[in-house]
Protein backbone atom coordinates (compact mmCIF):
# COMPACT_ATOMS: atom_id res chain seq x y z
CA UNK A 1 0.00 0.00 0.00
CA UNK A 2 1.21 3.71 -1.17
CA UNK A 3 1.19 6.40 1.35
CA UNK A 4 2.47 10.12 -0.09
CA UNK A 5 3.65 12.33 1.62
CA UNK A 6 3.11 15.96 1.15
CA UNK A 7 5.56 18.75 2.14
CA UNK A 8 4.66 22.47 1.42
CA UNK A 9 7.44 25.12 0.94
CA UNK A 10 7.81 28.81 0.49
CA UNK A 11 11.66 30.09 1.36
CA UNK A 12 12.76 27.48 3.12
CA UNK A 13 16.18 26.71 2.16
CA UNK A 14 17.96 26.01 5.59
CA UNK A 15 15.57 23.48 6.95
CA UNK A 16 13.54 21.74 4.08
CA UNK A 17 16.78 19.47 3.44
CA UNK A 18 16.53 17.28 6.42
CA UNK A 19 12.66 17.23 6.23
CA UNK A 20 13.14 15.77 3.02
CA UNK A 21 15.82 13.40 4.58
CA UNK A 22 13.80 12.30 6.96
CA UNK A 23 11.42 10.49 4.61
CA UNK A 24 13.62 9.07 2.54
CA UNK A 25 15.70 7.39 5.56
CA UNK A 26 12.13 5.43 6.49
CA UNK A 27 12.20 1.86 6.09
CA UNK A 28 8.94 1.26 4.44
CA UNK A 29 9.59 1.64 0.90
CA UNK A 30 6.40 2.41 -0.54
CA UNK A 31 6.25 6.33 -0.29
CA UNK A 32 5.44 9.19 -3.03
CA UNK A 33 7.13 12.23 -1.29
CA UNK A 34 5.26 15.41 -3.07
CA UNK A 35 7.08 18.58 -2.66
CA UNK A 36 4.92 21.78 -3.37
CA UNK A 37 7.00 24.61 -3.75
CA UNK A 38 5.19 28.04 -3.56
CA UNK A 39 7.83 29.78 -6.23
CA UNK A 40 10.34 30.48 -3.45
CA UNK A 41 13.20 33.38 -4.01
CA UNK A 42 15.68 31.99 -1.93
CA UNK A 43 18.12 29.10 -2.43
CA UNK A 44 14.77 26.22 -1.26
CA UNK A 45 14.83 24.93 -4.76
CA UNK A 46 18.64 24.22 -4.81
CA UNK A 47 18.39 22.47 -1.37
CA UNK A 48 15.59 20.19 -2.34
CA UNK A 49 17.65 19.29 -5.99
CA UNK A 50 20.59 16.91 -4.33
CA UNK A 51 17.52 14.71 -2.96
CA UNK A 52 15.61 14.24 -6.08
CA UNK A 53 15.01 10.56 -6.37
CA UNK A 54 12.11 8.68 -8.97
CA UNK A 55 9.23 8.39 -5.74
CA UNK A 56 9.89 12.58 -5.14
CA UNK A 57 7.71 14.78 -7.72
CA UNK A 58 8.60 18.62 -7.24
CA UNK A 59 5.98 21.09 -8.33
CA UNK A 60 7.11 24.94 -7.75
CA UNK A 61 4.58 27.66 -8.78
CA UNK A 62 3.10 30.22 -6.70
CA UNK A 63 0.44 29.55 -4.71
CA UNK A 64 -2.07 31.27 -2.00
CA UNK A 65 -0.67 29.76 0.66
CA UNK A 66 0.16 26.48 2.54
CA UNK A 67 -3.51 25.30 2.84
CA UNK A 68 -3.84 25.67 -0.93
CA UNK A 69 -0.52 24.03 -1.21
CA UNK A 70 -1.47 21.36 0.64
CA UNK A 71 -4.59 20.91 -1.37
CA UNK A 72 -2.29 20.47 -4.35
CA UNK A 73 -0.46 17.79 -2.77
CA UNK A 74 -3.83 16.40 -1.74
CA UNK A 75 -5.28 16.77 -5.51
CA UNK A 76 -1.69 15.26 -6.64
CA UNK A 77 -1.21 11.76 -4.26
CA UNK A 78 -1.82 8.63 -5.91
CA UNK A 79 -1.34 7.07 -2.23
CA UNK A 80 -4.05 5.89 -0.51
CA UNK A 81 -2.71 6.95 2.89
CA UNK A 82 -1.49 10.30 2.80
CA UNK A 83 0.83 12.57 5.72
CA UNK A 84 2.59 15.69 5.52
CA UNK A 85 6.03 16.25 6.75
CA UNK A 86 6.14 20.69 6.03
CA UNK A 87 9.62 21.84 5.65
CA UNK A 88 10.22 23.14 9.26
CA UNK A 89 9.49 19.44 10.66
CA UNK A 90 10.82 16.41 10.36
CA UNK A 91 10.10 12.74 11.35
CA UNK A 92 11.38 11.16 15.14
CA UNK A 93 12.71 7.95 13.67
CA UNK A 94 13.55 5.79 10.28
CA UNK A 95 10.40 3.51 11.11
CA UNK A 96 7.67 6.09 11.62
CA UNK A 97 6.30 5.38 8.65
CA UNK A 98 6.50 1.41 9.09
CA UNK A 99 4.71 1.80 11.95
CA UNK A 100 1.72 3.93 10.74
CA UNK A 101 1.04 1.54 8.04
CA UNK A 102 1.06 -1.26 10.03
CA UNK A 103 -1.96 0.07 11.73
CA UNK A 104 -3.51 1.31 8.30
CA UNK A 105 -2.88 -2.71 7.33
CA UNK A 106 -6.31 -2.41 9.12
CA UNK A 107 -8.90 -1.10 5.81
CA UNK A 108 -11.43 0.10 8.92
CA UNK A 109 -8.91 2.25 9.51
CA UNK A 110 -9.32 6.10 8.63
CA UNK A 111 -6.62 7.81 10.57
CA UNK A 112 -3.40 6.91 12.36
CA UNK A 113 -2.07 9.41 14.52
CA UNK A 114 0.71 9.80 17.49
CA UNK A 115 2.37 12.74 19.84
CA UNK A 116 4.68 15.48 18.78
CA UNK A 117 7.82 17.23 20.05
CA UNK A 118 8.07 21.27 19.22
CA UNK A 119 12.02 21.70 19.27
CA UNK A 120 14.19 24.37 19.35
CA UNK A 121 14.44 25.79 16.25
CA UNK A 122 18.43 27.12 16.96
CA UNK A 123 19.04 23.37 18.45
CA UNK A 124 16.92 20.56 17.48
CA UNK A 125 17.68 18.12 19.80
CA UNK A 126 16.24 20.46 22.75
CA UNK A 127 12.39 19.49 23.22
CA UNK A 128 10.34 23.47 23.93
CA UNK A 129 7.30 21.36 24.71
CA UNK A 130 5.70 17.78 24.35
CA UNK A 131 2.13 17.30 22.81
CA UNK A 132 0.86 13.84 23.97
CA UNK A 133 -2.53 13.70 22.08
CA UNK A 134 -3.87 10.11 23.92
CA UNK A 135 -6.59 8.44 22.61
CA UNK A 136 -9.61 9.55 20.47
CA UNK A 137 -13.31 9.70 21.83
CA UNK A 138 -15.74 11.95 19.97
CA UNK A 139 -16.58 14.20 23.18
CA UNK A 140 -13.25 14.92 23.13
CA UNK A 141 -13.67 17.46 20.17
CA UNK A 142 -16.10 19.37 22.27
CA UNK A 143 -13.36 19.73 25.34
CA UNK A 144 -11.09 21.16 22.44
CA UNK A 145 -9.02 18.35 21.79
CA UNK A 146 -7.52 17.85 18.68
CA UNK A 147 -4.61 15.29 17.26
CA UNK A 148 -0.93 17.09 16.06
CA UNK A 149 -1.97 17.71 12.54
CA UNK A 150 1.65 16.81 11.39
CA UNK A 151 1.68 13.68 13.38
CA UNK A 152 -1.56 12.81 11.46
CA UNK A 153 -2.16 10.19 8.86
CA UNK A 154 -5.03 9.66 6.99
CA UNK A 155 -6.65 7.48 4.41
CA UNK A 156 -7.98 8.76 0.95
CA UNK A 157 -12.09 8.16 1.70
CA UNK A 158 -11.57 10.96 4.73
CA UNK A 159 -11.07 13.64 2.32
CA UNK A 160 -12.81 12.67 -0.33
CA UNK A 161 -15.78 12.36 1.40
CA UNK A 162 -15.11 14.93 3.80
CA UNK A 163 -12.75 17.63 2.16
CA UNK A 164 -9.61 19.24 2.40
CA UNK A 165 -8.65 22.38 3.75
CA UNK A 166 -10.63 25.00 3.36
CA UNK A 167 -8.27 28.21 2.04
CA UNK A 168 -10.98 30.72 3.74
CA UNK A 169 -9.09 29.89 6.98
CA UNK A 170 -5.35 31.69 7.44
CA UNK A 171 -3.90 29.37 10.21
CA UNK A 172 -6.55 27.29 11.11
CA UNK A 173 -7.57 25.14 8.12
CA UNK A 174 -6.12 22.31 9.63
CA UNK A 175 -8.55 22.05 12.78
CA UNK A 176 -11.31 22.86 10.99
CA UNK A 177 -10.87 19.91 8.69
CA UNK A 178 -9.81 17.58 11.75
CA UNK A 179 -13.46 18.96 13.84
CA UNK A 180 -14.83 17.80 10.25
CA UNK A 181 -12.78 14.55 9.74
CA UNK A 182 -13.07 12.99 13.59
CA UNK A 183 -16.70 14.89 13.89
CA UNK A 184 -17.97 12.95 11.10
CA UNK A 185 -19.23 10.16 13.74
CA UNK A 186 -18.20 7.45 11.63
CA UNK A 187 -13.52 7.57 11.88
CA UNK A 188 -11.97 4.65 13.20
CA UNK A 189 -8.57 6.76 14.71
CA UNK A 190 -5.99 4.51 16.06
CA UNK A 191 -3.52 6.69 18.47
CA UNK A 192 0.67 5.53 18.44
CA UNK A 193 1.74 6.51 22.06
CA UNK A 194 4.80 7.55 20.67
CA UNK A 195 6.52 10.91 19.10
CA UNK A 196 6.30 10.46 15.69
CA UNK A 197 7.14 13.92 14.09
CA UNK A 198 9.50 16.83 15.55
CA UNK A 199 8.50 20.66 14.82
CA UNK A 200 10.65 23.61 15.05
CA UNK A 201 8.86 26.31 17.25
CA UNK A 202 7.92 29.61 15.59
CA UNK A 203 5.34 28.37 13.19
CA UNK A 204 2.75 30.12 11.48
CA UNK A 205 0.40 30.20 14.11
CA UNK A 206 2.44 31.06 17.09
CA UNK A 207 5.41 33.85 15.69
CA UNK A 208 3.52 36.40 17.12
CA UNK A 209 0.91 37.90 19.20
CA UNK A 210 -0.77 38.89 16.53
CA UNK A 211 -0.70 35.49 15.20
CA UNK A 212 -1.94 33.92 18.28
CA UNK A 213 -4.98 35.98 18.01
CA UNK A 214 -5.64 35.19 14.60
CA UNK A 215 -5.76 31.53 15.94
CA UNK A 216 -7.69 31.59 18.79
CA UNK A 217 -10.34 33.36 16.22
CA UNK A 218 -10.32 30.85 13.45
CA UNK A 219 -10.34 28.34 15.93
CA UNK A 220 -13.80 29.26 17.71
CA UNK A 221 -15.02 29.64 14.04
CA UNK A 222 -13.98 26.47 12.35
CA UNK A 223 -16.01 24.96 16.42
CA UNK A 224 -18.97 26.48 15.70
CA UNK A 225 -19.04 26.07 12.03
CA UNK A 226 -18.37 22.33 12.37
CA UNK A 227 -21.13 22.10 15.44
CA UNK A 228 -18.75 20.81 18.15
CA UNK A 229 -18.52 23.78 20.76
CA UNK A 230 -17.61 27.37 21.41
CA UNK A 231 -15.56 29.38 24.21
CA UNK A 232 -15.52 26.81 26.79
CA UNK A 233 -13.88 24.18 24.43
CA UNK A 234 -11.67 26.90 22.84
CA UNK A 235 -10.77 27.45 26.62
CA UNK A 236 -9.64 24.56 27.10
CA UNK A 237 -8.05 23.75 23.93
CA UNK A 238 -5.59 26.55 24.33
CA UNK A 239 -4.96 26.03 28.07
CA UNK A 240 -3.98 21.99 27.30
CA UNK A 241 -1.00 23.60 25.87
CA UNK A 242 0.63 24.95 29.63
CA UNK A 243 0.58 21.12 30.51
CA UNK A 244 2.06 20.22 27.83
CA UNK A 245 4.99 21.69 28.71
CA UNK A 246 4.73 20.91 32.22
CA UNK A 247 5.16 17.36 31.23
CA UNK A 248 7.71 17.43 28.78
């Protein structure tokens, strides 16, 4: 079975390599790696050319952002499992990949997930803060839980039936398409207690204050455009994330 992974990039050029290393170091053999470029101007393209190998197809064009260039990556897998590794993160261990299809081996399977380490962007191996997602229950989504959308795998049916990301959202196109994915009332999720991808802090949605705000807005409106909740699972969403680094 064919899983494709999907890695969007925009000016990139000191970090993409060893996202794009970390795929192609996993044992299982049967990945697509899509690269979707957004037309950078710096020196991403050049990084990305010493890795070029027949499974890696490398589109670079502009683009309206990374949830549209994720829905090109989407639109472009031939996989039926598909990931994304973007070009800030990069996978825990050689067998990630191994493992996640082993569960997908499984066709009731929709979704594979696991836990995530943000790291320090000027020192990788330093862990910032630990997100242990646990297991999935649908009353979950309503106490603002949600899965590491880069340590989430997912089979083809999900977003077929479901949909990708929706581009109206700046920063939070990827919860509102997990509230629509896991709120469907019909995914069978199966949760790896284990870190399976490592993200650089200073992402998108947390650079800035500004930022942060955006968030918390898009959040509450992909909840109550998907049904699940409001403020009091927006609450509680964002406050999860002091104990995550409690626990690290």
């Amino acid at each position: 079975m064919k899983i494709s992974i999907i890695t969007a990039v925009y000016n990139r050029e000191a970090t993409v390599a060893e996202a794009i290393e970390s795929v192609a170091r996993q044992s299982y053999s049967g990945i697509e790696h899509l690269i979707i470029d957004g037309a950078s101007s710096d020196g991403t393209l050049a990084a990305i050319e010493p890795y070029h190998r027949p499974t890696m197809r490398v589109v670079s064009e502009p683009d309206k952002g990374i949830y549209d260039a994720l829905n090109k990556g989407l639109a472009m897998a031939t996989g039926e499992i598909a990931g994304l590794v973007h070009s800030d993160d990069f996978l825990a261990h050689d067998r990630v990949i191994e493992q996640v299809m082993a569960a997908f081996a499984d066709p009731a399977v929709d979704a594979v997930y696991g836990d995530l380490d943000y790291v320090s962007a000027a020192n990788p191996e330093t862990i910032v803060r630990r997100w242990k997602a646990g297991a999935f229950s649908p009353a979950m989504l309503r106490r603002g839980w949600m899965p590491p959308h880069p340590a989430l795998f997912v089979r083809r049916r999900l977003w077929e039936q479901h949909g990708m990301f929706d581009t109206r959202y700046r920063i939070a196109a990827d919860y509102d398409a997990i509230l629509r994915w896991f709120g469907s009332g019909t995914i069978c999720a199966v949760y790896l207690p284990q870190v399976l991808v490592k993200m650089r802090t200073g992402g998108a949605s947390n650079r800035s204050l500004g930022r942060i705000v955006l968030k918390s807005r898009e959040d509450y409106r992909a909840l109550r455009a998907n049904g699940i909740g409001g403020l009091g699972a927006l609450a509680v969403k964002n406050l999860s994330k002091v104990s995550q680094l409690i626990l690290r």
